[in-house]
Protein backbone atom coordinates (compact mmCIF):
# COMPACT_ATOMS: atom_id res chain seq x y z
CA UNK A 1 6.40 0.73 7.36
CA UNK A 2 7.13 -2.46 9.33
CA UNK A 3 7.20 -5.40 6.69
CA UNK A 4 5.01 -7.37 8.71
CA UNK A 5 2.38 -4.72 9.29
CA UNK A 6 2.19 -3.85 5.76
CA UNK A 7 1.24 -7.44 5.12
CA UNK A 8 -1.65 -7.71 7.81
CA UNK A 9 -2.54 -4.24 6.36
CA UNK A 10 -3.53 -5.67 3.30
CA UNK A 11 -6.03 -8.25 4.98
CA UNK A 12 -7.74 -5.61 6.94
CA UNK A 13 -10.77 -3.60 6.20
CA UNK A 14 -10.12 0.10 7.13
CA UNK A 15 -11.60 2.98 5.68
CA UNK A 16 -9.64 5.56 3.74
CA UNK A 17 -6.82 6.92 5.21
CA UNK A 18 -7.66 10.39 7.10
CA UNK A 19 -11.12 8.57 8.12
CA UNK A 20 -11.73 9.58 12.00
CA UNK A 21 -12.13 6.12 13.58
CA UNK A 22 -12.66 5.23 17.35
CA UNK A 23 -11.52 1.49 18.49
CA UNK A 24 -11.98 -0.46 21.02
CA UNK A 25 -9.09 -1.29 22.83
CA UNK A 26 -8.75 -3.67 26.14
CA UNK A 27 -4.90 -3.91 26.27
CA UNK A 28 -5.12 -7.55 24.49
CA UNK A 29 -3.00 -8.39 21.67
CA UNK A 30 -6.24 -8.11 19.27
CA UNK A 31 -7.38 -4.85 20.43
CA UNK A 32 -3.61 -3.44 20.72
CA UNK A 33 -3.04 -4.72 16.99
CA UNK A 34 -6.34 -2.99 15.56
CA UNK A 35 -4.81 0.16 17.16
CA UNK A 36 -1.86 -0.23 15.51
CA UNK A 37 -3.20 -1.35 12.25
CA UNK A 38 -5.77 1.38 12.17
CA UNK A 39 -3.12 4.21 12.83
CA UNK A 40 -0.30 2.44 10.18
CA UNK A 41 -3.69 2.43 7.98
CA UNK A 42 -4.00 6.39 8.05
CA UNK A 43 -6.62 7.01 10.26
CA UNK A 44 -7.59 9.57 12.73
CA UNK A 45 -7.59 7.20 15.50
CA UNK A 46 -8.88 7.62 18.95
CA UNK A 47 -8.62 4.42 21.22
CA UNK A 48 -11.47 3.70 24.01
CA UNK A 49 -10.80 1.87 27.07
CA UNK A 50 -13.48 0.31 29.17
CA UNK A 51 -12.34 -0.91 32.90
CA UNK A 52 -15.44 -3.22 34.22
CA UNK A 53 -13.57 -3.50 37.40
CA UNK A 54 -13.79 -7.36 37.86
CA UNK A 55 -9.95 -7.50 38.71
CA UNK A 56 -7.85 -6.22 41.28
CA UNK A 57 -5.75 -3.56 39.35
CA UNK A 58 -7.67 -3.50 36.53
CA UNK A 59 -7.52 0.52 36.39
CA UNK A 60 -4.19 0.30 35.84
CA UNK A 61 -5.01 -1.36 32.16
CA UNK A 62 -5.88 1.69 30.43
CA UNK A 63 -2.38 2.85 31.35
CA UNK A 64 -1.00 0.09 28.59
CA UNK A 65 -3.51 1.49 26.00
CA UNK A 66 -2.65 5.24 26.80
CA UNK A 67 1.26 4.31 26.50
CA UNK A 68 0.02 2.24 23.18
CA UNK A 69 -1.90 5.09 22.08
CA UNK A 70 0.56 7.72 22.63
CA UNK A 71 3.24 5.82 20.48
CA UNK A 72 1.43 5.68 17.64
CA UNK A 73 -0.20 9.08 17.96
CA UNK A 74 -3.30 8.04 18.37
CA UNK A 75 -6.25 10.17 20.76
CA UNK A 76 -6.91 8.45 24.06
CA UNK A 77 -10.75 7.94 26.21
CA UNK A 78 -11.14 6.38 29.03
CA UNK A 79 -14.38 4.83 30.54
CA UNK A 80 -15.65 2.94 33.37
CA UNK A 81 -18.74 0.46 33.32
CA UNK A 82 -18.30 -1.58 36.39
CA UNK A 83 -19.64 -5.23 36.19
CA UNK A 84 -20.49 -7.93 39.25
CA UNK A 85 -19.11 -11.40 38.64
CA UNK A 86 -22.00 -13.77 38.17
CA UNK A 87 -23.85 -16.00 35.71
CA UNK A 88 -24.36 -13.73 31.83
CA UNK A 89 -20.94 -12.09 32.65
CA UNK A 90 -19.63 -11.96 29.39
CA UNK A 91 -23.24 -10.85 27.85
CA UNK A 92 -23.50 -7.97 30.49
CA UNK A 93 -19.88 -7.10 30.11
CA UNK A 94 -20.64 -6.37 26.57
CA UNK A 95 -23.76 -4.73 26.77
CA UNK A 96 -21.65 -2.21 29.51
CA UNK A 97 -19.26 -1.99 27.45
CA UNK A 98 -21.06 -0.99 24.60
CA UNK A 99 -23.25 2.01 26.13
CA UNK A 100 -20.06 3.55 27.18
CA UNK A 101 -18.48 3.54 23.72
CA UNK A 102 -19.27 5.28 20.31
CA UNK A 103 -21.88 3.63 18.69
CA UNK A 104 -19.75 3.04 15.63
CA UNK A 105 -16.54 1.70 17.32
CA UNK A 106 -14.14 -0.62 15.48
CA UNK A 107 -13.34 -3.46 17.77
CA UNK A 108 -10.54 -6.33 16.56
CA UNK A 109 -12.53 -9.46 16.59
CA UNK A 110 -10.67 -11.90 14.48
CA UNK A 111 -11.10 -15.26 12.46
CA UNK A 112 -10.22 -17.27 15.65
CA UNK A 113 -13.66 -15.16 17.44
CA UNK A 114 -15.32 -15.71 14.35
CA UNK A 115 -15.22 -19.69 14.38
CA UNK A 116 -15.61 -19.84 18.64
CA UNK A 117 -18.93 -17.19 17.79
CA UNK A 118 -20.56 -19.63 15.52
CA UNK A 119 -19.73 -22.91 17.39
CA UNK A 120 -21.67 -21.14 20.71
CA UNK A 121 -24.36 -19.79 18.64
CA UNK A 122 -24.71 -23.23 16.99
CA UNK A 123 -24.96 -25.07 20.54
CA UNK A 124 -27.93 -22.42 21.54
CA UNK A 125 -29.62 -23.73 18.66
CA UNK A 126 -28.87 -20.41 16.39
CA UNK A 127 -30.87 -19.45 13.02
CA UNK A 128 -29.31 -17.73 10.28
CA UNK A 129 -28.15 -14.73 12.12
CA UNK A 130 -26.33 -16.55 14.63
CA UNK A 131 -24.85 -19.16 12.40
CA UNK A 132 -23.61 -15.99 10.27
CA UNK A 133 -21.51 -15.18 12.80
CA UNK A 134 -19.99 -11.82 14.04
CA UNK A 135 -21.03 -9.06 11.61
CA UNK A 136 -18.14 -7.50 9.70
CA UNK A 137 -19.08 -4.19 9.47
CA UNK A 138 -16.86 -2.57 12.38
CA UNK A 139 -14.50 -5.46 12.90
CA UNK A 140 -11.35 -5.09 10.42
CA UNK A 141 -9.22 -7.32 11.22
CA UNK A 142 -11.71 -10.11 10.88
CA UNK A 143 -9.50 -11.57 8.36
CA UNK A 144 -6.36 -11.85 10.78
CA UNK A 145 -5.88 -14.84 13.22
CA UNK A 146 -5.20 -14.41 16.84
CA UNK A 147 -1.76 -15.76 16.51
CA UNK A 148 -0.99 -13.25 13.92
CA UNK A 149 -1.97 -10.05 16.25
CA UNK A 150 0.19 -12.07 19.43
CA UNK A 151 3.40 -12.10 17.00
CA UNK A 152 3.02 -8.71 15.77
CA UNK A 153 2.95 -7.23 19.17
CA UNK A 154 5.78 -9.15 20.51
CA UNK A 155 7.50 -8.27 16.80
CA UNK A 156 6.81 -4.19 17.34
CA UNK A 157 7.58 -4.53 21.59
CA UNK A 158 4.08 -4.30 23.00
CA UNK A 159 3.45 -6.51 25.95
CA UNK A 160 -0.29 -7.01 26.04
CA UNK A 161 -2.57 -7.43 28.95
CA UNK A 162 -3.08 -10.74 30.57
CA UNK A 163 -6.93 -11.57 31.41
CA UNK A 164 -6.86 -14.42 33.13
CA UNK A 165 -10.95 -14.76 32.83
CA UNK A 166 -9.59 -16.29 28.82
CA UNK A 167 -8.50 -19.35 30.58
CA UNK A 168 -11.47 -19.90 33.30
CA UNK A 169 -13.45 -22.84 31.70
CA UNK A 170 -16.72 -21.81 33.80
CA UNK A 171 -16.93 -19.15 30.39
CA UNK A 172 -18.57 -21.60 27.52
CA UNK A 173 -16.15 -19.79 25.24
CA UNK A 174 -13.22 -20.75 26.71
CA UNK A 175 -14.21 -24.23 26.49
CA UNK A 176 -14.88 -23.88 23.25
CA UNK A 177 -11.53 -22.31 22.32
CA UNK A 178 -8.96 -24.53 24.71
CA UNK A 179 -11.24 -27.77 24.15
CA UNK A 180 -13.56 -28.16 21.27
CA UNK A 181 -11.50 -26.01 18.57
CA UNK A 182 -8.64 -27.98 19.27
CA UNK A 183 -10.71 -31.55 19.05
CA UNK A 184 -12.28 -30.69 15.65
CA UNK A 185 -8.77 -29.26 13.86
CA UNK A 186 -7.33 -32.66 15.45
CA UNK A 187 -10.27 -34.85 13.67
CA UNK A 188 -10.52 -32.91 10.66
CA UNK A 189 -6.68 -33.10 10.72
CA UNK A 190 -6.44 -29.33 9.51
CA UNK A 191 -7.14 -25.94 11.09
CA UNK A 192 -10.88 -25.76 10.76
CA UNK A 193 -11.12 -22.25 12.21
CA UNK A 194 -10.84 -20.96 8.72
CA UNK A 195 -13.48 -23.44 7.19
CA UNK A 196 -15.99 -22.24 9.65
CA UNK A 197 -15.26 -18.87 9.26
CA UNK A 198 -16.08 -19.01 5.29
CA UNK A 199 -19.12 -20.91 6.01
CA UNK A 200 -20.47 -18.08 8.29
CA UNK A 201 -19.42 -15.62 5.39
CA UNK A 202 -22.19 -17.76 3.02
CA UNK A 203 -24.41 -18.16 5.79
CA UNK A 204 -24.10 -14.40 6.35
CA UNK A 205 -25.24 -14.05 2.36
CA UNK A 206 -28.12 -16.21 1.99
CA UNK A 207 -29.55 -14.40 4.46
CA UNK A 208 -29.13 -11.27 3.59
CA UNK A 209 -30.62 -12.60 0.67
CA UNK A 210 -33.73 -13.91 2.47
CA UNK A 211 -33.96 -10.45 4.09
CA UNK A 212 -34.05 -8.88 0.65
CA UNK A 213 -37.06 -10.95 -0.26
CA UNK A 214 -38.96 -11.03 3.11
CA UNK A 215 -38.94 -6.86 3.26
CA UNK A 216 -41.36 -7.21 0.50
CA UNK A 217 -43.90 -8.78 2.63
CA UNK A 218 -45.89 -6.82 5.07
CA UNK A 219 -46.03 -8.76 8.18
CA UNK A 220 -49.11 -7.16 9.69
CA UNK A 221 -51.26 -8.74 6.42
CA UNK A 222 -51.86 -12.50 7.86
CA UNK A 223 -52.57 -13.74 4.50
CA UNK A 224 -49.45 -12.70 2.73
CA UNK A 225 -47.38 -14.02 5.29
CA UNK A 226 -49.64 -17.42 5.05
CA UNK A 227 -48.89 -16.95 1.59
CA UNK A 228 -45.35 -16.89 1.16
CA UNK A 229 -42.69 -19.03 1.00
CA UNK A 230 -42.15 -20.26 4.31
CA UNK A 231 -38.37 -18.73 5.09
CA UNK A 232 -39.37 -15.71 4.13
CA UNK A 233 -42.53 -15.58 6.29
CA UNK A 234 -40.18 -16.62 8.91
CA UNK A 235 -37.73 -13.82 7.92
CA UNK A 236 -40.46 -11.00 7.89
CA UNK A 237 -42.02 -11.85 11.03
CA UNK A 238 -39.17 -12.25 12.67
CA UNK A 239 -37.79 -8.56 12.11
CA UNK A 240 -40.78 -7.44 12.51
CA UNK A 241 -41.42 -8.47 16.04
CA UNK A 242 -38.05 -7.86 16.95
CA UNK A 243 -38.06 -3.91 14.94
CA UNK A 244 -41.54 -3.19 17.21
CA UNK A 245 -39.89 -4.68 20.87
CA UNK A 246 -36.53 -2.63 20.51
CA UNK A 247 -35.33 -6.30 21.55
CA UNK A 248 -31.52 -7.69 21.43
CA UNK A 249 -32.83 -11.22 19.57
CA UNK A 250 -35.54 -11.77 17.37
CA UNK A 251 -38.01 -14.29 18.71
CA UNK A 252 -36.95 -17.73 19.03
CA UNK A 253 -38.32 -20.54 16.07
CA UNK A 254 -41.11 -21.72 18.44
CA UNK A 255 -42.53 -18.50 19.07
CA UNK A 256 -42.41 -17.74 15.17
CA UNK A 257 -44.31 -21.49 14.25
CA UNK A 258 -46.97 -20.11 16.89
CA UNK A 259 -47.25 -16.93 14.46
CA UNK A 260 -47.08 -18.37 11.63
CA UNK A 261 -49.89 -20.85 12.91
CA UNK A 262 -51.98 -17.14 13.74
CA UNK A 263 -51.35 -16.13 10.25
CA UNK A 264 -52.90 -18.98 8.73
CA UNK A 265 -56.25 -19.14 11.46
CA UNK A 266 -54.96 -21.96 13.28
CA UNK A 267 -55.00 -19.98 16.22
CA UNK A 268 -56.24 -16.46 17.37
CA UNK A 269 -52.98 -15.25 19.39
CA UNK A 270 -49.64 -16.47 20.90
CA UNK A 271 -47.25 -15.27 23.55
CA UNK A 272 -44.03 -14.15 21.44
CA UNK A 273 -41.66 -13.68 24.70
CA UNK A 274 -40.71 -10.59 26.94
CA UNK A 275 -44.83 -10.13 27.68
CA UNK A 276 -45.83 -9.25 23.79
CA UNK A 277 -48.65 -11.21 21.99
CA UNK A 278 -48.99 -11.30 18.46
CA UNK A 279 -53.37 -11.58 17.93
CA UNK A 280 -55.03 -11.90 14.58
CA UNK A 281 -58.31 -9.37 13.83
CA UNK A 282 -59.84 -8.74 10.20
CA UNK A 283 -56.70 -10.82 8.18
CA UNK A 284 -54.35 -8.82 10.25
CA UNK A 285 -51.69 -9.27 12.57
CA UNK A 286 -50.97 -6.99 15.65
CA UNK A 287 -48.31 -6.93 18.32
CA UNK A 288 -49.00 -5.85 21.77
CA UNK A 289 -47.61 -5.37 25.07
């Protein structure tokens, strides 16, 4: 095995060796490396490629991850979810994306993603689940930087697709990866992205911590939630509302103060987004379309 793919190796987070795994692969120097990676790891790998069609040429993409895919013996899909450009395009690329792929697809979002994910969820004005980041289960290489997976392709003679959408600062991400990144490593006078990335890994455990706690309290009973601990009110109601809406995103902080104020009789119903209401009736709390 390559030296320097042995090393990455030992970073990543594959499952055992003969596991069946599909991945996600665009043709980009992250998604070519987790192919890579996963087949060097042992796996049964089959790669999935997903052409959105927002470039002239773009088809011929999956013709980089078939060659890929065929070198390292790994299966090859092929998929189409065509997007429009316009405002969300990143968001709806995703959600395309995803309904064309297995539901338990590795993808290789790295440490570099990581930092740039919590930085945008922590200009929305993010809670705990968006200040904890990208979830690791799925995402192996999460460990790896995006430097790393560039040099091992050009180390192992893959030449990577180009999307020039990465450098288009109308995408907040980019701006946050070719401006801001670069500002704070320059002030903190160190590479940060590695500092942020830790703190969304302790982030990531207090609240699975709080979710623990708040799965003891039912959220329909207004007076144990008025009863609890505040975060983990917060915490129940909040999966709650978002387990009963089949939503993306739990309710926003305001809308969970409004039922919170419900729960305690400071009010007798609130608007929770998306046209539900949460009303209080006999000390409980009910959510309705």
């Amino acid at each position: 095995m390559n030296p320097e793919i042995a090393e990455l190796l030992t970073r990543c987070t594959f499952p055992p060796a003969d596991t069946a795994v599909d991945c996600a692969v665009s043709g980009g120097p992250d998604s070519l490396t987790l192919l890579v990676l996963a087949c060097e790891s042992g796996c049964r790998v089959t790669a999935w490629h997903v052409d959105h069609g927002l470039r002239p040429g773009s088809a011929a993409e999956a013709d980089v991850v078939a060659q890929a895919a065929i070198r390292w013996g790994a299966a090859f899909e092929s998929r189409s979810a065509p997007c429009e450009p316009g405002p969300n395009l990143e968001a709806r690329a995703r959600s395309a994306r995803y309904r064309v792929l297995p539901t338990d697809v590795l993808t290789g979002h790295t440490a570099d993603d990581q930092a740039e994910t919590v930085l945008l969820n922590l200009i929305r004005g993010a809670g705990l689940d968006g200040l904890a980041g990208i979830d690791p289960s799925r995402r192996p290489l999460l460990a790896l930087r995006r430097h790393e997976t560039e040099a091992l392709c050009d180390a192992i003679g893959l030449e990577p697709v180009q999307d020039p959408s990465n450098l288009d600062p109308a995408h907040r991400r980019n701006r946050i990866r070719h401006e801001l990144l670069p500002q704070l490593c320059d002030i903190a006078e160190r590479d940060v992205v590695p500092i942020i990335a830790r703190s969304a890994g302790l982030v990531g455990g207090v609240r699975d911590l709080i979710d623990e706690l708040a799965a003891a309290i039912d959220p329909t009973d207004a007076k144990a939630v008025a009863k609890a601990p505040e975060p983990l009110a917060q915490m129940a109601l909040r999966r709650w509302i978002q387990r009963e809406t089949a939503d993306d995103h739990p309710p926003d902080a305001a809308a969970i103060e409004r039922v919170l104020a419900v729960a305690r009789n400071e009010a007798r119903s609130t608007d929770v987004g998306r046209g539900w209401r949460v009303t209080r009736s006999s000390q409980r709390l009910g959510l309705s379309k």
